[in-house]
N, C-alpha and C. Protein backbone atom coordinates (compact mmCIF):
# COMPACT_ATOMS: atom_id res chain seq x y z
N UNK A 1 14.85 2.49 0.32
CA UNK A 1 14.83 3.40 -0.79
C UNK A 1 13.51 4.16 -0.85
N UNK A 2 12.32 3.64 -0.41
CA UNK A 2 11.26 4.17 -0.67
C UNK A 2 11.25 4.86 0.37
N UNK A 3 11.58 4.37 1.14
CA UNK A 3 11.35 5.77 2.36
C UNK A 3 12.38 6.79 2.07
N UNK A 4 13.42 6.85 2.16
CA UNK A 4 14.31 8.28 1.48
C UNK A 4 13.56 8.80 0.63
N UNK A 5 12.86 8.35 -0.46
CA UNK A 5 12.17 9.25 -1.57
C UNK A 5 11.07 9.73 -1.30
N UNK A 6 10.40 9.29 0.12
CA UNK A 6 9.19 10.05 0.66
C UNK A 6 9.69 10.66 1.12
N UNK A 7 10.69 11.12 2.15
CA UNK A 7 11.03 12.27 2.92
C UNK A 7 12.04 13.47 2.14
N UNK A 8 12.20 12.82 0.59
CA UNK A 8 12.73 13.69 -0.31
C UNK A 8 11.75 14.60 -0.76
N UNK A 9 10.78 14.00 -0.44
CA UNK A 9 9.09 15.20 -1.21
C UNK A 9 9.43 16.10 -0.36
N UNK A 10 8.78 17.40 -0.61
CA UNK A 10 8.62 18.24 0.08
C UNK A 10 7.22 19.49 -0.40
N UNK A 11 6.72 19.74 0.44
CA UNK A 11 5.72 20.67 0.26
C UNK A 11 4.30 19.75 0.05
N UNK A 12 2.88 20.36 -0.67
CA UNK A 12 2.31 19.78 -1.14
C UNK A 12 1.95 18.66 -1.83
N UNK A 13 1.08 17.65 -2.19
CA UNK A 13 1.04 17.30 -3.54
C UNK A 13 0.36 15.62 -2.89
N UNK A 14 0.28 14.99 -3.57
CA UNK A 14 -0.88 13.54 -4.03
C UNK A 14 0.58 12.71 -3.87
N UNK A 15 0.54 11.67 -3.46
CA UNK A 15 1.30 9.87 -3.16
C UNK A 15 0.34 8.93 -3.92
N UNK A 16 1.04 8.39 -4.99
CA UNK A 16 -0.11 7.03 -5.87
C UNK A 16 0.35 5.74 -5.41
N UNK A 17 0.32 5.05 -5.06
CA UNK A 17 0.45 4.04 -4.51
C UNK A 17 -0.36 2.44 -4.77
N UNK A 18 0.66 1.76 -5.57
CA UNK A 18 -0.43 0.72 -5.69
C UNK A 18 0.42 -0.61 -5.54
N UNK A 19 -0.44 -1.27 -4.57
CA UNK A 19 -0.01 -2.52 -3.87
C UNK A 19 -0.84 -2.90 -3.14
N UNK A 20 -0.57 -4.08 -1.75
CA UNK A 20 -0.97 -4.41 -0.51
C UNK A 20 -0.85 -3.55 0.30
N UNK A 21 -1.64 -3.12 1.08
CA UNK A 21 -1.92 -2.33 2.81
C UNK A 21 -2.02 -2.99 3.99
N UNK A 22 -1.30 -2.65 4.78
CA UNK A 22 -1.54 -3.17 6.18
C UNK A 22 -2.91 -3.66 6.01
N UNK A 23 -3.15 -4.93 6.48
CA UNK A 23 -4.38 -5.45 7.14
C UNK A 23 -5.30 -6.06 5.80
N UNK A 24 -4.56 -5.59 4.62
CA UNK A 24 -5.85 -6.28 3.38
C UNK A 24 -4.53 -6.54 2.26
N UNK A 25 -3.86 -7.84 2.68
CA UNK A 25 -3.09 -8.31 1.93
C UNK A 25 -3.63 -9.51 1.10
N UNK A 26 -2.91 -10.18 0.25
CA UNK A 26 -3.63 -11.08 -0.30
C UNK A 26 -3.35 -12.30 -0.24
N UNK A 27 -3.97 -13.45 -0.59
CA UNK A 27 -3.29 -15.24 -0.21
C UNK A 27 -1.86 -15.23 -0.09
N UNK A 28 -0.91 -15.00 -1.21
CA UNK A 28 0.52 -15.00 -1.22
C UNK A 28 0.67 -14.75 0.07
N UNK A 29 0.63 -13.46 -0.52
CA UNK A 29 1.27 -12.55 0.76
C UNK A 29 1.48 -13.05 2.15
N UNK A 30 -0.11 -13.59 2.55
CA UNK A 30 -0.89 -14.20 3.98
C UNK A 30 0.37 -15.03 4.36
N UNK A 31 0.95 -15.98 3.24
CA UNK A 31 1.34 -17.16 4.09
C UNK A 31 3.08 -17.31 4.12
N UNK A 32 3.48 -15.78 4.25
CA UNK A 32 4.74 -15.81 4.58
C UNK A 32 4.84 -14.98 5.73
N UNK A 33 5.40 -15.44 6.72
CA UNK A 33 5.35 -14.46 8.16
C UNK A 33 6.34 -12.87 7.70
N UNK A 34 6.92 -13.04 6.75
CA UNK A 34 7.76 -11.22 6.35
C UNK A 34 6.97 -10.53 6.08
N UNK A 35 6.15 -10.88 5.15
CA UNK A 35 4.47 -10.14 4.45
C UNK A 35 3.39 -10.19 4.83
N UNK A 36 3.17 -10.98 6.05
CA UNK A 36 1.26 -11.21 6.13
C UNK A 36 1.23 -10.03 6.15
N UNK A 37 1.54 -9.01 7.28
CA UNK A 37 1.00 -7.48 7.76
C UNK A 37 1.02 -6.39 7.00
N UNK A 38 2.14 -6.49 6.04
CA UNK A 38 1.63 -5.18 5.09
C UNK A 38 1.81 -5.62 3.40
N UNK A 39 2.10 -6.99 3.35
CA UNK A 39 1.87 -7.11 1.63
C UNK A 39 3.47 -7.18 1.42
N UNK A 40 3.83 -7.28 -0.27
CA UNK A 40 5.17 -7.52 -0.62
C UNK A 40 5.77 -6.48 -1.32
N UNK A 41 4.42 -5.27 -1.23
CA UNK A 41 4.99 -3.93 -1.92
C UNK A 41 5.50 -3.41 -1.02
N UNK A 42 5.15 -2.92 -0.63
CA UNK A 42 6.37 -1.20 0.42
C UNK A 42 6.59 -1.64 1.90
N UNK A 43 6.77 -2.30 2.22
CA UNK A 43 6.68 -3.13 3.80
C UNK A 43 6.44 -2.25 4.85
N UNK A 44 7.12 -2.90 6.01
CA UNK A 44 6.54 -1.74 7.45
C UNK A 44 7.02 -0.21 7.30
N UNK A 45 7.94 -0.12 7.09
CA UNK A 45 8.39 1.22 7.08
C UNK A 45 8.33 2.37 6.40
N UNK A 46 8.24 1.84 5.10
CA UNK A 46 7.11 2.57 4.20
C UNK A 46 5.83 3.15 4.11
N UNK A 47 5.16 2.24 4.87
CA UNK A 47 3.46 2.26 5.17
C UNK A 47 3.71 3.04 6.22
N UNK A 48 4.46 3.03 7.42
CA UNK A 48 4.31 3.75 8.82
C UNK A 48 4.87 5.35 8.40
N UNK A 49 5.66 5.00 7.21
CA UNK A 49 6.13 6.53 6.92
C UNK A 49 5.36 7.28 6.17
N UNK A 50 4.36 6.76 5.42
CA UNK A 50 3.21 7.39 5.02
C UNK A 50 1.86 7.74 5.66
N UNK A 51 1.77 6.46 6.74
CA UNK A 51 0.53 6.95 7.87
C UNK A 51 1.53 8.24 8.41
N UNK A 52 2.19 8.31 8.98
CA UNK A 52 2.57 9.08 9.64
C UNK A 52 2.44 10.93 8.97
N UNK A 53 2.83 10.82 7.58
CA UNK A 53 2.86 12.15 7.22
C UNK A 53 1.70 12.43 6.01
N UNK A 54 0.83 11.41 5.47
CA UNK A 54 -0.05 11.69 4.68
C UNK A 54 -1.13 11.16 4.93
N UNK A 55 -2.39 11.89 4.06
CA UNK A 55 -3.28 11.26 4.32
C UNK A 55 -4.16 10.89 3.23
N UNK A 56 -4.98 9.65 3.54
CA UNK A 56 -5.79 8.31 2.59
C UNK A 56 -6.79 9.35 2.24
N UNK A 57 -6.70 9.55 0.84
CA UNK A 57 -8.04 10.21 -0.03
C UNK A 57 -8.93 9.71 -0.28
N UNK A 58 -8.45 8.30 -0.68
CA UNK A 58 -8.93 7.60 -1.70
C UNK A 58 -8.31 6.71 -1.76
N UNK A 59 -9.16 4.96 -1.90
CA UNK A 59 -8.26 4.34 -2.13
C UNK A 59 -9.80 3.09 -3.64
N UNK A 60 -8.93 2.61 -4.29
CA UNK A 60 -9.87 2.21 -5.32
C UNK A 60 -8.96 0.96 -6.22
N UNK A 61 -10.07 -0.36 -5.89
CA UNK A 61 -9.85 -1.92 -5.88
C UNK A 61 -9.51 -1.87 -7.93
N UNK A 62 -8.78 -2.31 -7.87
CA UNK A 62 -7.95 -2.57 -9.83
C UNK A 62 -7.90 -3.94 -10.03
N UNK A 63 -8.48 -3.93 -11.34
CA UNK A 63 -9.05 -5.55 -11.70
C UNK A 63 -8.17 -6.23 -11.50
N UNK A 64 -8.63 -7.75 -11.22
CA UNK A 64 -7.69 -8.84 -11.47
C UNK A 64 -8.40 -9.69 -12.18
N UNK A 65 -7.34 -11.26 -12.23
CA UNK A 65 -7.88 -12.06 -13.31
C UNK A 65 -9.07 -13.23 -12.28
N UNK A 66 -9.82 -13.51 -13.01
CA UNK A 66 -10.69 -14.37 -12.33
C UNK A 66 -10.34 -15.59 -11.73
N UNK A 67 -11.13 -15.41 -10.57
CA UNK A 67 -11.03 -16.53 -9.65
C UNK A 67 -9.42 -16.31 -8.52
N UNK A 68 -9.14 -14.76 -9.09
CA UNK A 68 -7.53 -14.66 -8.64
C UNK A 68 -7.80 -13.48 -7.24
N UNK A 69 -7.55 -14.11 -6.19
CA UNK A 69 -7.72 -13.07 -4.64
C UNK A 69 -9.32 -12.79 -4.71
N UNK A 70 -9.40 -11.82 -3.73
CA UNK A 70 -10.97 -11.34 -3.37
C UNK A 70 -10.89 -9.92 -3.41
N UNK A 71 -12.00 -9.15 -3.56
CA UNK A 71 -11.84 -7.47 -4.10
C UNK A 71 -11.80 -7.36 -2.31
N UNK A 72 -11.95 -7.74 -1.28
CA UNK A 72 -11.30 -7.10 -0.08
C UNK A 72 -10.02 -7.49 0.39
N UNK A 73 -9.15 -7.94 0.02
CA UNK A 73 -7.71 -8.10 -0.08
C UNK A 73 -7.12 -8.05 -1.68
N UNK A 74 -5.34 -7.58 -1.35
CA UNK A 74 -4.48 -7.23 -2.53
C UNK A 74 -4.35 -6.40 -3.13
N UNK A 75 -4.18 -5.94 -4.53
CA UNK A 75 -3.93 -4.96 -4.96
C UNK A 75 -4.59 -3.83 -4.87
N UNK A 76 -4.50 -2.76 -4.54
CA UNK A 76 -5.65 -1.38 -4.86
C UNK A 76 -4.75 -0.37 -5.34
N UNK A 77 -5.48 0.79 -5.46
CA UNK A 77 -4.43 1.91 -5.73
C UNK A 77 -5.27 2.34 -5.10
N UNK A 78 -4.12 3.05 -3.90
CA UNK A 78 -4.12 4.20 -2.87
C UNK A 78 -3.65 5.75 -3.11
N UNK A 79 -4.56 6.59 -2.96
CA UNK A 79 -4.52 8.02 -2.90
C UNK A 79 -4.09 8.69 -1.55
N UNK A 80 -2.57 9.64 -1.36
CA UNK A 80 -2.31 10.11 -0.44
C UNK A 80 -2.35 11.43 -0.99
N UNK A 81 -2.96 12.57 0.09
CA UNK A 81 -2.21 13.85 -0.03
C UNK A 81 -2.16 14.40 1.12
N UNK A 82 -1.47 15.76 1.19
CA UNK A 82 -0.87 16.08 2.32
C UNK A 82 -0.88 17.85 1.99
């Protein structure tokens, strides 16, 4: 579903995105072989369909609760535009 609705965009404009990224997922995530690699938000095909046609502006770490993951893995919100 998420990929149909990216290739439904068309023209200009910003992708908000907030979840796990390839390569900076978080404990959960780590210890299921479906999710280590890109997290439990938008999985492979999603992520490859956005490397592929947009590009990382910006990406910026959103609080969590203490003692909960590390600010270099898990949630962030990611900035795409194109």
């Amino acid at each position: 579903m998420g990929v149909r609705a990216l290739r439904a965009m068309t023209g200009r404009g910003a992708l908000l995105y907030v979840g796990e990224w390839r390569g900076a997922v978080g404990v959960l995530s780590s210890l299921a072989p479906s999710t280590a690699d890109h997290g439990m938000v938008g999985g492979p095909q999603l992520q490859a369909e956005v490397e592929r046609h947009w590009r990382l502006a910006e990406s910026v770490a959103l609080p969590r609760w203490p003692g909960v993951g590390s600010p270099q893995a898990g949630h962030r919100l990611y900035v795409f535009t194109r």
